[in-house]
C-alpha atoms as a PDB file:
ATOM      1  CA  UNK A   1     -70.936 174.256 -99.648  1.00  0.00           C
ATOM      2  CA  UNK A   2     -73.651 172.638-102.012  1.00  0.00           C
ATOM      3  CA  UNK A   3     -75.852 169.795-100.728  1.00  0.00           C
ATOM      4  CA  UNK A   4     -73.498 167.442-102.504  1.00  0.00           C
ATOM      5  CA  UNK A   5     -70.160 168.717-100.874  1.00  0.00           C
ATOM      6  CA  UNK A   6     -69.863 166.963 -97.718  1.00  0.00           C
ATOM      7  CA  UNK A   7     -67.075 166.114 -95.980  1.00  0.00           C
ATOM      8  CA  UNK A   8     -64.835 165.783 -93.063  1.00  0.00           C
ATOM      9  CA  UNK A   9     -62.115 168.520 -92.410  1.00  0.00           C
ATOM     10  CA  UNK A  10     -59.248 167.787 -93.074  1.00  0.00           C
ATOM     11  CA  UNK A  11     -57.023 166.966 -89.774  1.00  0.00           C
ATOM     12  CA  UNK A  12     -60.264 166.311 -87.608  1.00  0.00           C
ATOM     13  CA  UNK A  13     -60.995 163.855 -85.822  1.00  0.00           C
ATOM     14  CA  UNK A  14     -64.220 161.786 -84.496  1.00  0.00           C
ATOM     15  CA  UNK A  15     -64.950 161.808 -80.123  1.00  0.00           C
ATOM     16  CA  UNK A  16     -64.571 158.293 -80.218  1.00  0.00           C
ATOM     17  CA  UNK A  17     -63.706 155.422 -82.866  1.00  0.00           C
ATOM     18  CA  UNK A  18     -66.733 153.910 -84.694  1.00  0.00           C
ATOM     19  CA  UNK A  19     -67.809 150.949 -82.737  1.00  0.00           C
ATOM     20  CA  UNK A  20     -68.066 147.714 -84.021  1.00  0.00           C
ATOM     21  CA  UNK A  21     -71.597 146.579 -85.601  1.00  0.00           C
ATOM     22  CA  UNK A  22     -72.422 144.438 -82.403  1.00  0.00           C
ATOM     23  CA  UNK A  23     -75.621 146.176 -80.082  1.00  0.00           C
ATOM     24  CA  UNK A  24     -72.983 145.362 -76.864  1.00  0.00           C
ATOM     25  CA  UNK A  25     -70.206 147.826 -79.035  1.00  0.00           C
ATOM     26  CA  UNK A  26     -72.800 150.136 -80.152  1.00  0.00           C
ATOM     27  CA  UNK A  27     -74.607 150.455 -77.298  1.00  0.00           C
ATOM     28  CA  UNK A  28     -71.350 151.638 -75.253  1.00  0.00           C
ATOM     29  CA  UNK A  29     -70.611 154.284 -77.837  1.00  0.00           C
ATOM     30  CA  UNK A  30     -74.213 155.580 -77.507  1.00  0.00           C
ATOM     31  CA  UNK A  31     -73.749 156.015 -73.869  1.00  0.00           C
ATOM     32  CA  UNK A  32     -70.778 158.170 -74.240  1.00  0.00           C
ATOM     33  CA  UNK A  33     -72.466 160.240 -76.894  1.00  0.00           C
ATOM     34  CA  UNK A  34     -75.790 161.278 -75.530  1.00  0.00           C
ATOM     35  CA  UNK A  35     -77.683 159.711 -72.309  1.00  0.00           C
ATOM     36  CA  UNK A  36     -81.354 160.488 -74.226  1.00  0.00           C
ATOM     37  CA  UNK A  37     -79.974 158.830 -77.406  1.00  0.00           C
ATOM     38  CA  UNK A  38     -79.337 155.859 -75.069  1.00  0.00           C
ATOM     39  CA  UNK A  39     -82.804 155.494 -73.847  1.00  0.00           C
ATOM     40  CA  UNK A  40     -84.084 155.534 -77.069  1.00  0.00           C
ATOM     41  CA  UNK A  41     -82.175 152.880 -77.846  1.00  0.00           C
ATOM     42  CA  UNK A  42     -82.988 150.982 -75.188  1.00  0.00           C
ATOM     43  CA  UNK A  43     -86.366 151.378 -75.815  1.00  0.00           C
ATOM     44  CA  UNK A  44     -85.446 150.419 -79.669  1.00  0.00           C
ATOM     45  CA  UNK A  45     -83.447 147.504 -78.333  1.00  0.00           C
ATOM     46  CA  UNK A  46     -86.872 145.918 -76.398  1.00  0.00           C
ATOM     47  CA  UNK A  47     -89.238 146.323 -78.799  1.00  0.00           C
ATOM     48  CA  UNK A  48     -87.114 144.495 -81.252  1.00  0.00           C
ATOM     49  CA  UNK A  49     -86.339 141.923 -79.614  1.00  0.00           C
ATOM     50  CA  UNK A  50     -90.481 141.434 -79.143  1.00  0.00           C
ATOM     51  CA  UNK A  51     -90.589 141.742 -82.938  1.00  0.00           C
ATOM     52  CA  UNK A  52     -87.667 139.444 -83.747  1.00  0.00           C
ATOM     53  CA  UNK A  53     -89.361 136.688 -80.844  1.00  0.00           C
ATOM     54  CA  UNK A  54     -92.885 137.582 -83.182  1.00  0.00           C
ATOM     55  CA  UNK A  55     -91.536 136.943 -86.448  1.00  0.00           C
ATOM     56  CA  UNK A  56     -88.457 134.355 -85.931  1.00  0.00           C
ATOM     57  CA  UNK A  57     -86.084 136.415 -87.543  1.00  0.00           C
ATOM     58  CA  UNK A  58     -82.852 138.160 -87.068  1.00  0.00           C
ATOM     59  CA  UNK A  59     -83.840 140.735 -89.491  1.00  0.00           C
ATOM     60  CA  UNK A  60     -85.634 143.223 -86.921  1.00  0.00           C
ATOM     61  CA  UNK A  61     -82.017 142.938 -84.500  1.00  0.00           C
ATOM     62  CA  UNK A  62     -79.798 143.709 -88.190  1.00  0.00           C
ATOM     63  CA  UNK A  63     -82.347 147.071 -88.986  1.00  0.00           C
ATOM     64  CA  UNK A  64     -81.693 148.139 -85.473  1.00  0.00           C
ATOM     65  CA  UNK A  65     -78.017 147.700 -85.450  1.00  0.00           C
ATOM     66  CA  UNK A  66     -77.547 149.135 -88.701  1.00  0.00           C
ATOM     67  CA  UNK A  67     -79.558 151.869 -87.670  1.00  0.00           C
ATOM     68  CA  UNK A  68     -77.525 153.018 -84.215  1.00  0.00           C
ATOM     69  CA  UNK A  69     -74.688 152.244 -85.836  1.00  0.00           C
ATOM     70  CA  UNK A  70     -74.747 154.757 -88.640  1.00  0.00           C
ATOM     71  CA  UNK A  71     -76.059 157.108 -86.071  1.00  0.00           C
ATOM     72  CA  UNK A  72     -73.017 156.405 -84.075  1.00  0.00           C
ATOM     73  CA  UNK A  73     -71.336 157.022 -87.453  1.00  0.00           C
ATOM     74  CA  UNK A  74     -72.829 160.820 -87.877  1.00  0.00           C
ATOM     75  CA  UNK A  75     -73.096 161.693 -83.970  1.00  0.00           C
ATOM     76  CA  UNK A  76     -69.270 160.857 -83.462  1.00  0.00           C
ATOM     77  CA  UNK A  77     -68.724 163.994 -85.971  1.00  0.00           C
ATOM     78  CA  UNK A  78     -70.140 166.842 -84.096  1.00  0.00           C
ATOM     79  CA  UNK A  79     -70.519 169.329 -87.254  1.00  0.00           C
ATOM     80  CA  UNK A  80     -71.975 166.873 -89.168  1.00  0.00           C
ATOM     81  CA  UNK A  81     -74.636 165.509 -86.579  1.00  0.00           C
ATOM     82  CA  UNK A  82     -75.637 169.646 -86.172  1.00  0.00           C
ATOM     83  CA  UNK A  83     -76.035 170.270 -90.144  1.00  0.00           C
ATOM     84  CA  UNK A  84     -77.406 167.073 -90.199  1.00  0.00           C
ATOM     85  CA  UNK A  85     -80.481 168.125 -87.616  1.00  0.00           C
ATOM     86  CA  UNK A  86     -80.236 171.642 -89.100  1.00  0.00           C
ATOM     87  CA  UNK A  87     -81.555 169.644 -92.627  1.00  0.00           C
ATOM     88  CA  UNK A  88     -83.973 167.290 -90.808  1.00  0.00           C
ATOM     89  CA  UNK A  89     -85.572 170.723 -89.784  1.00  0.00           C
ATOM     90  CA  UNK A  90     -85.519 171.748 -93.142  1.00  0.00           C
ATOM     91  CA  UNK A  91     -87.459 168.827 -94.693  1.00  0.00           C
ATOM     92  CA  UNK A  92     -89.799 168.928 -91.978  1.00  0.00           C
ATOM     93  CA  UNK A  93     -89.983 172.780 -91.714  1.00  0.00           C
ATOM     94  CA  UNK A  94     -89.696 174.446 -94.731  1.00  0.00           C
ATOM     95  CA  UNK A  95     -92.544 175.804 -97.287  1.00  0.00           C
ATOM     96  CA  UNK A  96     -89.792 175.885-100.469  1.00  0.00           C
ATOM     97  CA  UNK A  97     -89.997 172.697-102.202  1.00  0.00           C
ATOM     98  CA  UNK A  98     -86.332 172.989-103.770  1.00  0.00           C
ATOM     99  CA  UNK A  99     -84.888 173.841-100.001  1.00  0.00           C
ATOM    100  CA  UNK A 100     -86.426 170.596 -98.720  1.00  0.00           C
ATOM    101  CA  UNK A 101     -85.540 168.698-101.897  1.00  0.00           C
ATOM    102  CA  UNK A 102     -82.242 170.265-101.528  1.00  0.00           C
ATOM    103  CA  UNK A 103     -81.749 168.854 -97.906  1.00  0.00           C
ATOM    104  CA  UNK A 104     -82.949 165.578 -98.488  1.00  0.00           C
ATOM    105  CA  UNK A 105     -80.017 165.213-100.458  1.00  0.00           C
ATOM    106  CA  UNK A 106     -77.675 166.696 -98.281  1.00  0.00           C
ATOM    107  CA  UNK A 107     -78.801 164.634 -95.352  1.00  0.00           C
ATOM    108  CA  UNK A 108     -77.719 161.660 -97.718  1.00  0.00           C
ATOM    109  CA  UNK A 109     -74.427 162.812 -98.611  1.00  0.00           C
ATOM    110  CA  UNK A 110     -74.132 163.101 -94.615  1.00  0.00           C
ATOM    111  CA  UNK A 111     -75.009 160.313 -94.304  1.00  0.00           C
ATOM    112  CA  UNK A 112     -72.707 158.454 -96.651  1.00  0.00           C
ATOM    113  CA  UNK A 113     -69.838 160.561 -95.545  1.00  0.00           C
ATOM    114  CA  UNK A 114     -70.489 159.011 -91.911  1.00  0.00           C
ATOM    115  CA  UNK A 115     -70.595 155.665 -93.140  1.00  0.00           C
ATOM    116  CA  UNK A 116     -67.496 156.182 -95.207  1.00  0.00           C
ATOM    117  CA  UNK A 117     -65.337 157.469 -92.109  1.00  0.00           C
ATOM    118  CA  UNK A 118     -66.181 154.962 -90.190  1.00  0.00           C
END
């Protein structure tokens, strides 16, 4: 499969549905997914609400949503969330310029495949 080809087999399906962009919604689907994911969002969750309280804006609580969400969005998909850490390794690993360039992409494509399922 080339960096661009990513997709969901055909007949699979996700552990659970893709949540609704609310933190209450996404926060639920984190906790069924992975128990260290959900501290980091917690975490996430307070220091963004200090930020939004700093700056008087919604925009910090929208980045974080959007965020989770889309992780939600890959992590529901359990062969995409592995090739999707086996790039992230890549990018930060390798020496070969092309391979990193290479995953970058990929992790993209992932990415937009995610966000297109859901």
């Amino acid at each position: 499969m080339s960096p661009m080809e990513v997709s969901i087999p055909a007949g699979a399906q996700p552990v659970l549905p893709q949540p609704e962009r609310t933190p209450v919604a996404i926060r639920a689907a984190i906790a069924r997914l992975d128990s260290a994911a959900l501290a980091r969002f917690e975490e996430d969750w307070a220091a963004t609400m200090t930020r939004a309280r700093e700056e008087y804006s919604v925009l910090p609580v929208r980045q974080l949503v959007e965020h989770w969400w889309l992780w939600v969005a890959v992590t529901r998909w359990p062969a995409l969330a592995a090739r999707l850490r086996e790039c992230e390794q890549i990018v930060a690993q390798s020496d070969d310029r092309a391979a990193r360039r290479a995953a970058s992409a990929e992790i993209g494509a992932i990415l937009e495949t995610a966000a297109q399922a859901a």
